[in-house]
N, C-alpha and C. Protein backbone atom coordinates (compact mmCIF):
# COMPACT_ATOMS: atom_id res chain seq x y z
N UNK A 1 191.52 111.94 119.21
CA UNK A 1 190.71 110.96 119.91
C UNK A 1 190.67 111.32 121.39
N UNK A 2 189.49 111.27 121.84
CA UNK A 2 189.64 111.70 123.16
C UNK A 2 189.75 110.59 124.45
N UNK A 3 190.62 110.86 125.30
CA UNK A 3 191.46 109.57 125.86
C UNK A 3 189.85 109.07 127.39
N UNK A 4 188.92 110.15 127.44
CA UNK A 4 187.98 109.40 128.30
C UNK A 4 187.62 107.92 127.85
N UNK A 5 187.03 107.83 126.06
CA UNK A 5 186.32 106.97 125.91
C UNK A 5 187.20 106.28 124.49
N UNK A 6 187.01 105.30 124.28
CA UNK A 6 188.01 104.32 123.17
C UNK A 6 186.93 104.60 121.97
N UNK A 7 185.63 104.94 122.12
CA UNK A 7 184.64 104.83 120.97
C UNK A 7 183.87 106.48 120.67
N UNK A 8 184.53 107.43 121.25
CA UNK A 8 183.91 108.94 121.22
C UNK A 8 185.27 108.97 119.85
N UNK A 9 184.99 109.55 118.85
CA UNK A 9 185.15 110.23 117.86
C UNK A 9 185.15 111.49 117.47
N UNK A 10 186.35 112.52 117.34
CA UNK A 10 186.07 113.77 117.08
C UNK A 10 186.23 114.19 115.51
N UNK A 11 185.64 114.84 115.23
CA UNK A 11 185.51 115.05 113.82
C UNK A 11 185.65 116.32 113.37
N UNK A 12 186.16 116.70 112.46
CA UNK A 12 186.46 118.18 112.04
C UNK A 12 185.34 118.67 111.60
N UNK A 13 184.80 119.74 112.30
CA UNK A 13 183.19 120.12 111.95
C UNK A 13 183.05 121.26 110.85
N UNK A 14 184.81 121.73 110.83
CA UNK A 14 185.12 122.88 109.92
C UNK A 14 184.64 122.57 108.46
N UNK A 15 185.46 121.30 107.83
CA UNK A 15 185.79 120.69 107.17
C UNK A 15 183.83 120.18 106.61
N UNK A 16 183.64 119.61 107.38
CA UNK A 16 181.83 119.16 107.69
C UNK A 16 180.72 120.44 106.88
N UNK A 17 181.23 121.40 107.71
CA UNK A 17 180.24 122.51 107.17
C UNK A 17 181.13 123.09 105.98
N UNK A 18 182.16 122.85 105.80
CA UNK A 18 182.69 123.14 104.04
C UNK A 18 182.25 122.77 103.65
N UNK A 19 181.80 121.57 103.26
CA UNK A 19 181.42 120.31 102.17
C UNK A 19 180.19 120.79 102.17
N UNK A 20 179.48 121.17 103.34
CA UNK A 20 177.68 120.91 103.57
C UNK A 20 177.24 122.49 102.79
N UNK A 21 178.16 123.19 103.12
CA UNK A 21 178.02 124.36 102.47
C UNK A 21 178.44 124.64 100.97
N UNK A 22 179.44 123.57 100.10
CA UNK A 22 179.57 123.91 98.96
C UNK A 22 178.35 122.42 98.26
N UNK A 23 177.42 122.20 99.10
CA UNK A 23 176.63 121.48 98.35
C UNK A 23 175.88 120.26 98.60
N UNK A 24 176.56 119.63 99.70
CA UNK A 24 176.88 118.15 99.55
C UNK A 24 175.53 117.60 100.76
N UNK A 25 174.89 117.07 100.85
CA UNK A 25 173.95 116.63 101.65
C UNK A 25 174.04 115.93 102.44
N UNK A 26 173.70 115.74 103.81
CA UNK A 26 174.24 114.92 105.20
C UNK A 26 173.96 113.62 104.82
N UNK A 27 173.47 113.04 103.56
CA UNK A 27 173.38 111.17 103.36
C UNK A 27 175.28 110.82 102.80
N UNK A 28 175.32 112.07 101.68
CA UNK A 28 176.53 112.66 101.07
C UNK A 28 178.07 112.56 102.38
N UNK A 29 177.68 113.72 103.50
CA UNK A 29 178.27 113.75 104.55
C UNK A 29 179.06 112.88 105.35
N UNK A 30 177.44 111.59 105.27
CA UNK A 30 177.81 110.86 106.08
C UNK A 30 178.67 109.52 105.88
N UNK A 31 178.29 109.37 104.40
CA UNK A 31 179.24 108.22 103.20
C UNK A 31 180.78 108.78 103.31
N UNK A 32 180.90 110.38 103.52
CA UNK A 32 182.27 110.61 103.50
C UNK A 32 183.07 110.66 104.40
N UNK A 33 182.50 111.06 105.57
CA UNK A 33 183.13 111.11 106.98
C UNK A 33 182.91 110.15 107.86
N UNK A 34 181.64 109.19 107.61
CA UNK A 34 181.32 108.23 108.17
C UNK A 34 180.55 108.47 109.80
N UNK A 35 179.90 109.95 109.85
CA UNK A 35 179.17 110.37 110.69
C UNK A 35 177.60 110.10 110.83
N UNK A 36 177.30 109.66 111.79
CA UNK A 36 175.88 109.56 111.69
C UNK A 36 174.79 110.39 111.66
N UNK A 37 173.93 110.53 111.21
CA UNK A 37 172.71 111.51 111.30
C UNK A 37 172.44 112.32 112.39
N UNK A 38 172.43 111.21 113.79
CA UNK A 38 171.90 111.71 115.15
C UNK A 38 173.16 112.44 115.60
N UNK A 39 174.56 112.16 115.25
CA UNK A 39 176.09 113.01 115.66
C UNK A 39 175.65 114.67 114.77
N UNK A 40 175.10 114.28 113.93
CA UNK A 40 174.94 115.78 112.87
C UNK A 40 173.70 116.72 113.68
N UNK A 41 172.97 115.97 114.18
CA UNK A 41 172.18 116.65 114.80
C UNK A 41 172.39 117.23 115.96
N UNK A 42 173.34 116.27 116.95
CA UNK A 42 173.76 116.61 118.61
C UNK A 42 174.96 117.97 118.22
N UNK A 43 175.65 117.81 116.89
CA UNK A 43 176.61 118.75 116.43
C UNK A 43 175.69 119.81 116.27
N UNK A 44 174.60 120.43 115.48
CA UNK A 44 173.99 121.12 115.33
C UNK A 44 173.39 122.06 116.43
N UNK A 45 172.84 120.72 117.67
CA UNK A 45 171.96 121.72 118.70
C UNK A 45 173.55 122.35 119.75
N UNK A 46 174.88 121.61 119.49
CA UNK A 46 175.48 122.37 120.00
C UNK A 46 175.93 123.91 119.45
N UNK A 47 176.11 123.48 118.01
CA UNK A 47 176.12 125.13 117.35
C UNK A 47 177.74 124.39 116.60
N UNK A 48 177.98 123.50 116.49
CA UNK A 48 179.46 123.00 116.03
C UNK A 48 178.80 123.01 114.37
N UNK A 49 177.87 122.87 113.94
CA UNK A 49 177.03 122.44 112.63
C UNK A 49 175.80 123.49 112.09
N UNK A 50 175.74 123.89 111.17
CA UNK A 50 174.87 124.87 110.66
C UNK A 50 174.10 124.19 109.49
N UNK A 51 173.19 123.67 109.69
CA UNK A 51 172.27 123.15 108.46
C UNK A 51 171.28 124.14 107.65
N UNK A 52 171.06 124.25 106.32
CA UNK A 52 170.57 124.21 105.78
C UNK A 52 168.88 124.64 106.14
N UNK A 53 168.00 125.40 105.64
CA UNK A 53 166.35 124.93 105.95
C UNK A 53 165.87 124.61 105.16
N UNK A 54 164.46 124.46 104.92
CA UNK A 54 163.93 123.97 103.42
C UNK A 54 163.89 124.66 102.34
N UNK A 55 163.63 126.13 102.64
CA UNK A 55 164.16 126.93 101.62
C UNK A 55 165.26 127.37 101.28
N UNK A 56 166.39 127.13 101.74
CA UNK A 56 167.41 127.04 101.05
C UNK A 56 167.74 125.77 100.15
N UNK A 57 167.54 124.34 101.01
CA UNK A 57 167.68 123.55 100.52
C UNK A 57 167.22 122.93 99.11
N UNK A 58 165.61 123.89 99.16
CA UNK A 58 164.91 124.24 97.80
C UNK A 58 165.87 124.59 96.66
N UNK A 59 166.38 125.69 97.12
CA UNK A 59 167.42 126.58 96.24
C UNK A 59 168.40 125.77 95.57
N UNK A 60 168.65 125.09 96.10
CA UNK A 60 169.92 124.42 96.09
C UNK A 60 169.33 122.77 94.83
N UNK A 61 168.84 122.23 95.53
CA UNK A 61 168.13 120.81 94.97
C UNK A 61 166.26 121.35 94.44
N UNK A 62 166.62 121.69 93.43
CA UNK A 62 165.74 122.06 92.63
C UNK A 62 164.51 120.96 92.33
N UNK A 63 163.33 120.54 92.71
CA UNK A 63 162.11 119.68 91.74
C UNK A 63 161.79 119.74 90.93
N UNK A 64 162.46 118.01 90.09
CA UNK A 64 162.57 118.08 88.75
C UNK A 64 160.80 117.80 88.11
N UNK A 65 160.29 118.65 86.99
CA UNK A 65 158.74 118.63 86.52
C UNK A 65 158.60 116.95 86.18
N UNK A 66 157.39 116.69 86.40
CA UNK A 66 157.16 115.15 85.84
C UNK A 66 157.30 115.31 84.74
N UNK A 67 157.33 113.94 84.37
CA UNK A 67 157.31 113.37 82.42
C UNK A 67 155.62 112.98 82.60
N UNK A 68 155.65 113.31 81.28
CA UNK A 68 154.40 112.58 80.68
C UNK A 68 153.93 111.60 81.30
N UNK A 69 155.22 110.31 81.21
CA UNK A 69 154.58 109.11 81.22
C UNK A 69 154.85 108.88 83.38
N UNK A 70 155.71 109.76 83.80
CA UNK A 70 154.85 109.41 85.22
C UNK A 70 153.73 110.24 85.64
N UNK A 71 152.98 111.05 85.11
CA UNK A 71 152.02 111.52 85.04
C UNK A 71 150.92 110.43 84.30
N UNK A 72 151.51 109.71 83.69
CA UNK A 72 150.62 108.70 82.85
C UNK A 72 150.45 107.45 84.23
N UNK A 73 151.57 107.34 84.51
CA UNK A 73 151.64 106.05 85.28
C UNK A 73 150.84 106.58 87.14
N UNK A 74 151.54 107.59 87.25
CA UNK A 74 150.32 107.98 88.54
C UNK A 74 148.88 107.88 88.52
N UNK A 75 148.43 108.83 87.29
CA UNK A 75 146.96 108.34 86.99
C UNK A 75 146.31 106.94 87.01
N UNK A 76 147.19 105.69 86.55
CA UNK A 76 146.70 104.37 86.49
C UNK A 76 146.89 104.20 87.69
N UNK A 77 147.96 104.38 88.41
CA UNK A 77 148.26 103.88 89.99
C UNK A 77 146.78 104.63 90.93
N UNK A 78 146.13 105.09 90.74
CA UNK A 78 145.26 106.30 91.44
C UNK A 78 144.12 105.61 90.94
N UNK A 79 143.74 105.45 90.14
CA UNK A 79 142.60 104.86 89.37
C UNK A 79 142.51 103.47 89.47
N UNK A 80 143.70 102.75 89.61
CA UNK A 80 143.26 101.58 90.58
C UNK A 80 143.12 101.07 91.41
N UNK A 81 143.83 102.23 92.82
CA UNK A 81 143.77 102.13 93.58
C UNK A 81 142.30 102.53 94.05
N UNK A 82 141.09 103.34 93.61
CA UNK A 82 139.94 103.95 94.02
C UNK A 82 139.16 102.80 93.33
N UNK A 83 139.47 101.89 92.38
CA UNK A 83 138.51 100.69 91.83
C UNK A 83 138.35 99.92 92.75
N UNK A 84 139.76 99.45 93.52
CA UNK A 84 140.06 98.75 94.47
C UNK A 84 139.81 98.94 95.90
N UNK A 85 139.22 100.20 96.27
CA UNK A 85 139.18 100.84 97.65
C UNK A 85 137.58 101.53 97.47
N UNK A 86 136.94 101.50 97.04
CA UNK A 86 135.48 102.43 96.81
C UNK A 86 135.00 102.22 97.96
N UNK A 87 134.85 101.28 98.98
CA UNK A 87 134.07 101.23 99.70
C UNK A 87 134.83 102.00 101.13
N UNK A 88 135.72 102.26 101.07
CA UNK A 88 136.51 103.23 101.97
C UNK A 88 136.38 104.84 101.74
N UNK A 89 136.24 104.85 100.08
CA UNK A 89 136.18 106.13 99.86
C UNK A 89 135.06 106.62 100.04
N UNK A 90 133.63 106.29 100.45
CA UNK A 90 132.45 106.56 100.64
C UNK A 90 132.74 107.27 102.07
């Protein structure tokens, strides 16, 4: 704890980028260490934190194919939404 401020928090960033690196996602991160988003970020632009980009993150958290039936259920959601909106869509 650092004795300037009663509410500055230091956090093991080692430990941070273990976890973030064997998988675990900064919502994940933050339930465990109790760090906030904007601390993960100020950690980052200092270089204490190494995130992820989208293509890795791709790699990693794969997009699961639709089902049928939300492919069924988008189509109705879409189709009533343009019954309901025609005069916008012109």
């Amino acid at each position: 704890m650092d004795t300037n401020s009663k509410y500055h928090i230091r956090y093991d960033w080692s430990l941070i980028q273990k976890d973030h690196d064997d998988g675990m996602t900064w919502r994940q991160l933050q339930d465990k260490y109790g760090v906030t988003s904007s601390t993960i970020v100020k950690a980052k632009q200092r270089g204490d934190f190494n995130s992820r980009n989208k293509s890795e993150a791709a790699k990693i958290y794969p997009r699961k194919p639709l089902t049928e039936q939300h492919k069924l259920n988008l189509s109705i959601a879409r189709t009533k939404y343009l019954k309901e909106n025609r005069i916008k869509m012109k």
